[in-house]
Protein backbone atom coordinates (compact mmCIF):
# COMPACT_ATOMS: atom_id res chain seq x y z
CA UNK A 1 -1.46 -14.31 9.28
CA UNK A 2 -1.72 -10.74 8.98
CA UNK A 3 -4.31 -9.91 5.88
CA UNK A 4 -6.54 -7.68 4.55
CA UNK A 5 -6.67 -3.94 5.74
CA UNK A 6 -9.79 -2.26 3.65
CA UNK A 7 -11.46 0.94 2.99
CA UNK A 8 -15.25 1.31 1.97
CA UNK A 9 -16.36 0.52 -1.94
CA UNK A 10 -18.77 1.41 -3.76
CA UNK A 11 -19.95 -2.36 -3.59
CA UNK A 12 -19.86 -4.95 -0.83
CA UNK A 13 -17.36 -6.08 0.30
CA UNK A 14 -16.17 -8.62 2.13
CA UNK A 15 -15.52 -8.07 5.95
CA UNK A 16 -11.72 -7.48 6.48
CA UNK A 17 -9.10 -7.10 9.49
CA UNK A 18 -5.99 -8.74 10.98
CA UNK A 19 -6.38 -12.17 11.39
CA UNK A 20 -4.83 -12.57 15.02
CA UNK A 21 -1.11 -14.28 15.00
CA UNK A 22 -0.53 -16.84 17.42
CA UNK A 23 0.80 -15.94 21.08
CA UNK A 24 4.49 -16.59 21.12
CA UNK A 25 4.77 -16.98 24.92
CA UNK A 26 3.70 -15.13 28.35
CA UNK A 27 7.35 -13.30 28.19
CA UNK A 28 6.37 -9.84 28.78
CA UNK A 29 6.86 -8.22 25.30
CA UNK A 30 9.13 -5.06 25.20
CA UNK A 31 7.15 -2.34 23.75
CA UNK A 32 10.44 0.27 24.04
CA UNK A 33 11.30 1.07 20.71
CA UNK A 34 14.25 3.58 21.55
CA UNK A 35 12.50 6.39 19.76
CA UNK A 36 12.41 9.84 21.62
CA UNK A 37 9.79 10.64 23.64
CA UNK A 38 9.20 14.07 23.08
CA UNK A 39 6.91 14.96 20.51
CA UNK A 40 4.43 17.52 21.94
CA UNK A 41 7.80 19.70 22.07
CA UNK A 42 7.90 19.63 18.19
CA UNK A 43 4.68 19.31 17.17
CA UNK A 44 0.84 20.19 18.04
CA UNK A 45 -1.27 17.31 16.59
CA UNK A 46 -4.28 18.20 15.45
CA UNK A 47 -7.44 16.69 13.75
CA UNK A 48 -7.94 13.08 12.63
CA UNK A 49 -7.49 12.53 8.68
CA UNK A 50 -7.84 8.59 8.65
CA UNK A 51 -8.11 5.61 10.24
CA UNK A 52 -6.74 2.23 10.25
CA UNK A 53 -6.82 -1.40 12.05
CA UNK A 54 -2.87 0.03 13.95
CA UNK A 55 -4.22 3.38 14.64
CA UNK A 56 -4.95 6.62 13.21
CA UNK A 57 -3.42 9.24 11.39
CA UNK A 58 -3.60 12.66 12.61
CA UNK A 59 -2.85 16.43 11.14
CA UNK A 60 0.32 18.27 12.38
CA UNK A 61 2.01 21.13 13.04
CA UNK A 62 5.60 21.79 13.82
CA UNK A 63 6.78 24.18 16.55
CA UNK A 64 10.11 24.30 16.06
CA UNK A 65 13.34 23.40 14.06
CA UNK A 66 13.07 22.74 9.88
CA UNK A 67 9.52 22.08 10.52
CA UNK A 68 8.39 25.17 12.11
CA UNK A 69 4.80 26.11 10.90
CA UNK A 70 5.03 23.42 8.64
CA UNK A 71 1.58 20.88 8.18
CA UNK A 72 2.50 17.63 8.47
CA UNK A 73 0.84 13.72 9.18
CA UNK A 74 1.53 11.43 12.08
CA UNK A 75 0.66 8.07 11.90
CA UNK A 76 -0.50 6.99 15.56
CA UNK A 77 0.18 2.87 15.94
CA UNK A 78 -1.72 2.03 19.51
CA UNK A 79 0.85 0.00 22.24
CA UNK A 80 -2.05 -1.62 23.19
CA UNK A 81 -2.70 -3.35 19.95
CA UNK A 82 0.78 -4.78 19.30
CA UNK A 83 0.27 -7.99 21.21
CA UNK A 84 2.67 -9.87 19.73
CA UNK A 85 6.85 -9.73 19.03
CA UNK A 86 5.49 -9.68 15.35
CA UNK A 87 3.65 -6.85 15.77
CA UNK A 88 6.35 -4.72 17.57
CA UNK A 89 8.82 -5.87 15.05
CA UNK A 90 6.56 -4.74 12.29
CA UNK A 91 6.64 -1.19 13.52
CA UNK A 92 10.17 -1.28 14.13
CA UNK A 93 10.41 -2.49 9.89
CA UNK A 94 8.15 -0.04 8.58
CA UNK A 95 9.99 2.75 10.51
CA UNK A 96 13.12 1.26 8.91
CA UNK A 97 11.91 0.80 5.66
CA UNK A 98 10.67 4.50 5.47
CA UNK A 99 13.70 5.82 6.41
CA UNK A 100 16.05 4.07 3.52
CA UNK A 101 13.49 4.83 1.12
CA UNK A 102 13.48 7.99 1.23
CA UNK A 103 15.14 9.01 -1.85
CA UNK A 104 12.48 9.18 -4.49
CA UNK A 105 9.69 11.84 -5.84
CA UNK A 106 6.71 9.58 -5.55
CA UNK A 107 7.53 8.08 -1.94
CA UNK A 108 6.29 9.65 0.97
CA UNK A 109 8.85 11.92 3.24
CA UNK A 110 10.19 10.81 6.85
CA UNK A 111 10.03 13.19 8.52
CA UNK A 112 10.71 11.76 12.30
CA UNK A 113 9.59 8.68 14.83
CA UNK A 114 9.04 9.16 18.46
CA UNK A 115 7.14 7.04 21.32
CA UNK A 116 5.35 7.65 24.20
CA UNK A 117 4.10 4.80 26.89
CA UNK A 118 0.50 4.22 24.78
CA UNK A 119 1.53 4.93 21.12
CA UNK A 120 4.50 5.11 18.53
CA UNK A 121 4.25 8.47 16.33
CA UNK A 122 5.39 8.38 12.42
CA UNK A 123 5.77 11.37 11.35
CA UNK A 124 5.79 12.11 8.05
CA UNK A 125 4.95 14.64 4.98
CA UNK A 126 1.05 15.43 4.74
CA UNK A 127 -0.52 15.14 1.30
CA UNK A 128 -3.53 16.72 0.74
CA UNK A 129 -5.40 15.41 -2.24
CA UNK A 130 -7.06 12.42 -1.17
CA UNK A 131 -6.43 8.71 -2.31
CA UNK A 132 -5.86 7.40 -6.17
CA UNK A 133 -9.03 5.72 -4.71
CA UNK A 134 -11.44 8.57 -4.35
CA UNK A 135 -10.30 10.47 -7.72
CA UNK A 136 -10.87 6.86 -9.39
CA UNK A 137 -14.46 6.77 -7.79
CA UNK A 138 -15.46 10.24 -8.79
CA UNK A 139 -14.28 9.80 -12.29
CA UNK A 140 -16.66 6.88 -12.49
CA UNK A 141 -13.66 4.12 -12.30
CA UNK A 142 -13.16 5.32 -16.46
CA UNK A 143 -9.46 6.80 -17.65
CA UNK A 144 -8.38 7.52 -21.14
CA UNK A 145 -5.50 5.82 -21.75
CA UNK A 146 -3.17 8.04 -21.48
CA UNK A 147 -4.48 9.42 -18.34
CA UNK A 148 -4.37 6.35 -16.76
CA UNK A 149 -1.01 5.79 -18.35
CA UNK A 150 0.11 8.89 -16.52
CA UNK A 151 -0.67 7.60 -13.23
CA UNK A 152 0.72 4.00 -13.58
CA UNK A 153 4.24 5.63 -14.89
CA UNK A 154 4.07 6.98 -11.33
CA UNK A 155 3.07 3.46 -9.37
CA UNK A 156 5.85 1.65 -11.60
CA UNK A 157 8.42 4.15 -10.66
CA UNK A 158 8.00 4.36 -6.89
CA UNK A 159 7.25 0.57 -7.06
CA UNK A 160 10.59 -0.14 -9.17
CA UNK A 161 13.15 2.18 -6.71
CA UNK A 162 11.55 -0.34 -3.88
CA UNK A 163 12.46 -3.41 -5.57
CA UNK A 164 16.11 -2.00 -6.45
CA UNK A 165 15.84 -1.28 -2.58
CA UNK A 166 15.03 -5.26 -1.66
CA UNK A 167 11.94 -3.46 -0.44
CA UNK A 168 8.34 -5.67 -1.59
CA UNK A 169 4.98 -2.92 -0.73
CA UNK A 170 2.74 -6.12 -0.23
CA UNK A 171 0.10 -3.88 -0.06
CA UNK A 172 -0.27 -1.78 -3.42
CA UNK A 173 -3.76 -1.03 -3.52
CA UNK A 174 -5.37 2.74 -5.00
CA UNK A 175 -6.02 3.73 -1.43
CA UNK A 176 -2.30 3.30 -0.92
CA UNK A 177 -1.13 6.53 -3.26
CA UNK A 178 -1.97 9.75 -2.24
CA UNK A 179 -2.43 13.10 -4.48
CA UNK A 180 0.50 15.45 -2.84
CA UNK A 181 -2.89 18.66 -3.80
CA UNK A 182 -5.96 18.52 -4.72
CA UNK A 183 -4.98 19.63 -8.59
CA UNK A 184 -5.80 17.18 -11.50
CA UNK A 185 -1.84 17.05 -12.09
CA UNK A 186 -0.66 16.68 -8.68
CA UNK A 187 1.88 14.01 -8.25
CA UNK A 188 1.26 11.32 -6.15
CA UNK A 189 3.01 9.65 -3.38
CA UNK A 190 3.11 5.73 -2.34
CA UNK A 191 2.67 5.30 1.32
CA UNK A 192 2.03 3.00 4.35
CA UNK A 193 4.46 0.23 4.64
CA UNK A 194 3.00 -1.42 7.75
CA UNK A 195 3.00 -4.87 5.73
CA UNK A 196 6.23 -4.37 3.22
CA UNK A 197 9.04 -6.50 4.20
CA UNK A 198 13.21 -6.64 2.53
CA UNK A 199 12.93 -9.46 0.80
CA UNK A 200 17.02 -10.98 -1.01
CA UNK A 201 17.54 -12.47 -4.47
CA UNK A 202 15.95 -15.89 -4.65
CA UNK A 203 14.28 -15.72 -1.04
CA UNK A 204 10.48 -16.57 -1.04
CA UNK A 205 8.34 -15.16 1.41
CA UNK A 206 5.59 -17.27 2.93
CA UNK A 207 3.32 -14.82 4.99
CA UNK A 208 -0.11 -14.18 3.33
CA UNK A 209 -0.92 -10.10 3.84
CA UNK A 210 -2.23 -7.80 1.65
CA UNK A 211 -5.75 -6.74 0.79
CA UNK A 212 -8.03 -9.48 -1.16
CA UNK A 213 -8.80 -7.93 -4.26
CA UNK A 214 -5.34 -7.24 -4.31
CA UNK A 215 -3.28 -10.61 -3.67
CA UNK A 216 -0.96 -12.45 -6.25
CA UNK A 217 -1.94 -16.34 -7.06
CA UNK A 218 1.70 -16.92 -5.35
CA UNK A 219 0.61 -15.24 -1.77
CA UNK A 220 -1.62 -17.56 -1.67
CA UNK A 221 0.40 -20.42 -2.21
CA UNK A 222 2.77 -18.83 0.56
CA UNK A 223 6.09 -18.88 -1.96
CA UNK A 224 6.62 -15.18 -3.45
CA UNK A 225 8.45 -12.42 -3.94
CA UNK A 226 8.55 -8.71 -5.59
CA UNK A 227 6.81 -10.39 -8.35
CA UNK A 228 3.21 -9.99 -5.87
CA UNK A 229 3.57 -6.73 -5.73
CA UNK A 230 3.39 -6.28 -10.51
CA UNK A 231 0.11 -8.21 -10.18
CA UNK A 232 -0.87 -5.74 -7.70
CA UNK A 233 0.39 -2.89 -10.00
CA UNK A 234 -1.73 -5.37 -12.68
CA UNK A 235 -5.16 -4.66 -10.61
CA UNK A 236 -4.78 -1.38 -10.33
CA UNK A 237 -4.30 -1.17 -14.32
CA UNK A 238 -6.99 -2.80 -15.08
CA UNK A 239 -9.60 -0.56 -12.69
CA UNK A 240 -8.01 2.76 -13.99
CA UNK A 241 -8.86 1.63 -17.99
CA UNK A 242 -12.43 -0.25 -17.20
CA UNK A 243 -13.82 0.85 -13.62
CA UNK A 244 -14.53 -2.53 -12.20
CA UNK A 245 -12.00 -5.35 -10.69
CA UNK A 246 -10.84 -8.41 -12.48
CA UNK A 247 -11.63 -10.75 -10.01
CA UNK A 248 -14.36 -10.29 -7.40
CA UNK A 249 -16.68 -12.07 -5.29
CA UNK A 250 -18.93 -11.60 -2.16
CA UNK A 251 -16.63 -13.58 0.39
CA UNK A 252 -13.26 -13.39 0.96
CA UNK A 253 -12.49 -17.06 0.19
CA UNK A 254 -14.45 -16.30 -3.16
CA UNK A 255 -12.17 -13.42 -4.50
CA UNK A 256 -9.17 -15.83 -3.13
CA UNK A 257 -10.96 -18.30 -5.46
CA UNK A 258 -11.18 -16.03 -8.44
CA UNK A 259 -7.44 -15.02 -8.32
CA UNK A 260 -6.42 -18.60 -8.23
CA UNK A 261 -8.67 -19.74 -11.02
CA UNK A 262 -10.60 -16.89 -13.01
CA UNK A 263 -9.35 -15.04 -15.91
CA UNK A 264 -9.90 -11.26 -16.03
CA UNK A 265 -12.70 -9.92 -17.99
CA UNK A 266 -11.56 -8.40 -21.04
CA UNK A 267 -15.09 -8.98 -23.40
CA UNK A 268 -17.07 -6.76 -21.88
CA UNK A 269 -17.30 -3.09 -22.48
CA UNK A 270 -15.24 -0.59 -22.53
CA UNK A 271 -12.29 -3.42 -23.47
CA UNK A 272 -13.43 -4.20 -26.72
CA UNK A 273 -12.39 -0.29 -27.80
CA UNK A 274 -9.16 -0.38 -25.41
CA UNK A 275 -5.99 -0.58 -27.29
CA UNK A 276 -4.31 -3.91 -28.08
CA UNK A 277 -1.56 -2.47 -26.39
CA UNK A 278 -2.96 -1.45 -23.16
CA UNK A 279 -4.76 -4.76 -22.98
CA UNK A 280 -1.39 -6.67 -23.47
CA UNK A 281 0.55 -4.76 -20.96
CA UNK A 282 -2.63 -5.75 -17.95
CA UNK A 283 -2.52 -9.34 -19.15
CA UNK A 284 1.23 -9.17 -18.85
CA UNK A 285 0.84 -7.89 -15.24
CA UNK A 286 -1.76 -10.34 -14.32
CA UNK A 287 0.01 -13.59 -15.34
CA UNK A 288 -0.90 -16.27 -13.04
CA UNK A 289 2.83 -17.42 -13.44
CA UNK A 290 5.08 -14.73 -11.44
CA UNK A 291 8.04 -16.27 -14.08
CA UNK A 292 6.31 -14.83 -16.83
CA UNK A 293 5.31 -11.43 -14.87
CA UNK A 294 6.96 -8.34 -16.13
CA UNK A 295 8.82 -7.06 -13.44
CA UNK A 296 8.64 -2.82 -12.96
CA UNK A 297 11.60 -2.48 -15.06
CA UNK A 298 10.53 -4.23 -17.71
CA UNK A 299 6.96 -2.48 -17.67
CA UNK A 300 8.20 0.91 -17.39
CA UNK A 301 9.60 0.28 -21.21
CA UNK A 302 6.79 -0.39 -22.78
C-alpha cells in the first residue's frame, strides 16, 4: 500500500508516510531508467523549496539551450528509496504521465528528466506563489463564493483534461496546486503525480493511496476509478467555502472511519448563510455513491 503523503496543519494530525510494499524477490532491481545523465551541463541546482517522503525539490537554473537563465524546479526522487519494482515503475509513470499531459494552462510544464547513479531529476516549470494550501490558511480557511468558485473552475479544469487523458491524480489535495506568482489572481497549476495512475473505461483500481482527509469511500473499499479523484475535488470545496474539513478525526483509521460513515457538516456556521447552490454542488461531490458523483464535466456546468 502506498498512502498518505502530508504537509503540516494547523491541527493535529495524524502521523503519515508510505506504508512499505512487500519485497517482490532478492532479483537485483534495475534502477536504470534510460534518462540522460547529464544534468549539471544544463542546469545549476540551487536551494531546497520542499520536501517530500521520494525526495526533495530543488530551485534551478538553466545554462544553456531554451532554458538559458531561465528559474526552474527539479524534483529529486532518491535511488536509494525505491526498493521495490513498484517504486521504480512509479517514477517511470509519473515521468510518463507528465509528459502526455502537458497540454493544458493549469498543469505544470515538463520541462526534462535525467538520472544520475543516486537520484532521478524531474525537471519542470517553477511556480512561485506557494500552495492553494498556505493562501487557504492565511485567509483563515473563509472564501466568498465566488472566490472560491474561481479557484475550483481551475481544479475542475485541469482535473477534467486528466480524465479525458485516462489519467486519475489520486492525490488532489490544496497542497497539490500551486500559485504560478505570488499575486491574488495568479493562476494556478496542478502538480505531483507520483501516485496518479491511467486508469481504461470500466477498469477499477484496487490500490489504496492518497492522503486521509482526502480519500473516496471507494479507495477504501479497493474498487474505484476517476470518480475518487470528484470527492477529492468535493473536500477541497467544502474547506475553501467553510475553513474546516468534512470529515476528521485524531487517527488515521478514525478519518478512514468518518469518510465511510459520517456525513459532512453543513449546520454549523458559516453554512447556514452559504447558498443553496453552493451547498448542493459539495454534497453532489461528496456522494458516498461514486454512481451518483458528478463527474468534472458535469460539475464544470453548473
Amino acid at each position: 500500500m502506498r498512502m498518505m503523503r502530508k504537509k503540516g496543519q494547523t491541527k493535529k494530525t495524524p502521523k503519515q508516510g508510505p506504508i512499505p510494499e512487500d519485497e517482490e524477490s532478492e532479483v537485483p532491481l534495475d534502477k536504470n531508467f534510460g534518462y540522460p545523465k547529464n544534468i549539471a551541463a544544463k542546469y545549476e541546482l540551487g536551494k531546497e523549496v520542499g520536501r517530500g517522503h521520494f525526495g526533495h525539490t530543488c530551485w534551478a537554473k538553466g545554462k544553456k539551450g531554451e532554458l538559458k537563465g531561465e528559474s526552474v524546479a527539479v524534483k529529486v526522487i532518491s535511488k536509494a528509496k525505491m526498493t521495490t519494482a513498484i517504486a521504480i515503475e512509479d517514477v517511470r509513470r509519473e515521468v510518463k504521465i507528465l509528459k502526455s499531459l502537458c497540454g493544458h494552462k493549469h498543469m505544470i510544464r515538463f520541462h526534462d528528466a535525467f538520472e544520475d547513479g543516486n537520484n532521478v531529476y524531474i525537471v519542470m516549470e517553477l511556480c512561485e506563489g506557494g500552495e492553494l494550501l498556505d493562501r487557504i490558511l492565511s485567509r483563515g480557511g473563509r472564501y466568498t463564493e465566488e472566490d472560491a468558485k474561481a479557484i475550483v473552475v481551475q481544479i475542475l479544469g485541469v482535473v477534467s483534461y486528466c480524465h479525458l487523458q485516462g489519467v486519475v491524480h489520486r492525490d488532489l489535495k490544496p497542497e497539490n496546486f500551486l500559485f504560478t506568482t505570488k499575486d491574488e489572481d495568479a493562476p494556478m497549476k496542478i502538480i505531483d503525480f507520483g501516485l496518479s495512475d491511467y486508469v481504461r473505461p470500466e477498469q477499477r483500481l484496487n490500490d489504496i493511496v492518497g492522503s486521509a482527509y482526502y480519500v473516496a469511500p471507494e479507495v477504501l473499499h479497493r474498487s474505484y476509478s476517476v470518480e475518487a479523484d470528484m470527492w477529492s475535488v468535493g473536500v477541497i470545496t467544502y474547506i475553501l467555502l467553510c475553513g474546516s474539513r468534512p470529515f476528521w478525526a485524531r487517527t488515521e483509521s478514525g478519518i478512514f472511519r468518518s469518510v465511510l460513515r459520517a456525513d459532512p457538516n453543513f449546520n454549523d456556521s458559516p453554512w447556514p448563510s452559504v447558498s443553496p447552490e453552493a451547498k448542493d454542488f459539495v454534497k453532489r461531490l461528496l456522494n458516498k455513491d461514486h454512481r451518483k458523483r458528478m463527474t468534472a464535466a458535469q460539475a464544470l456546468c453548473k
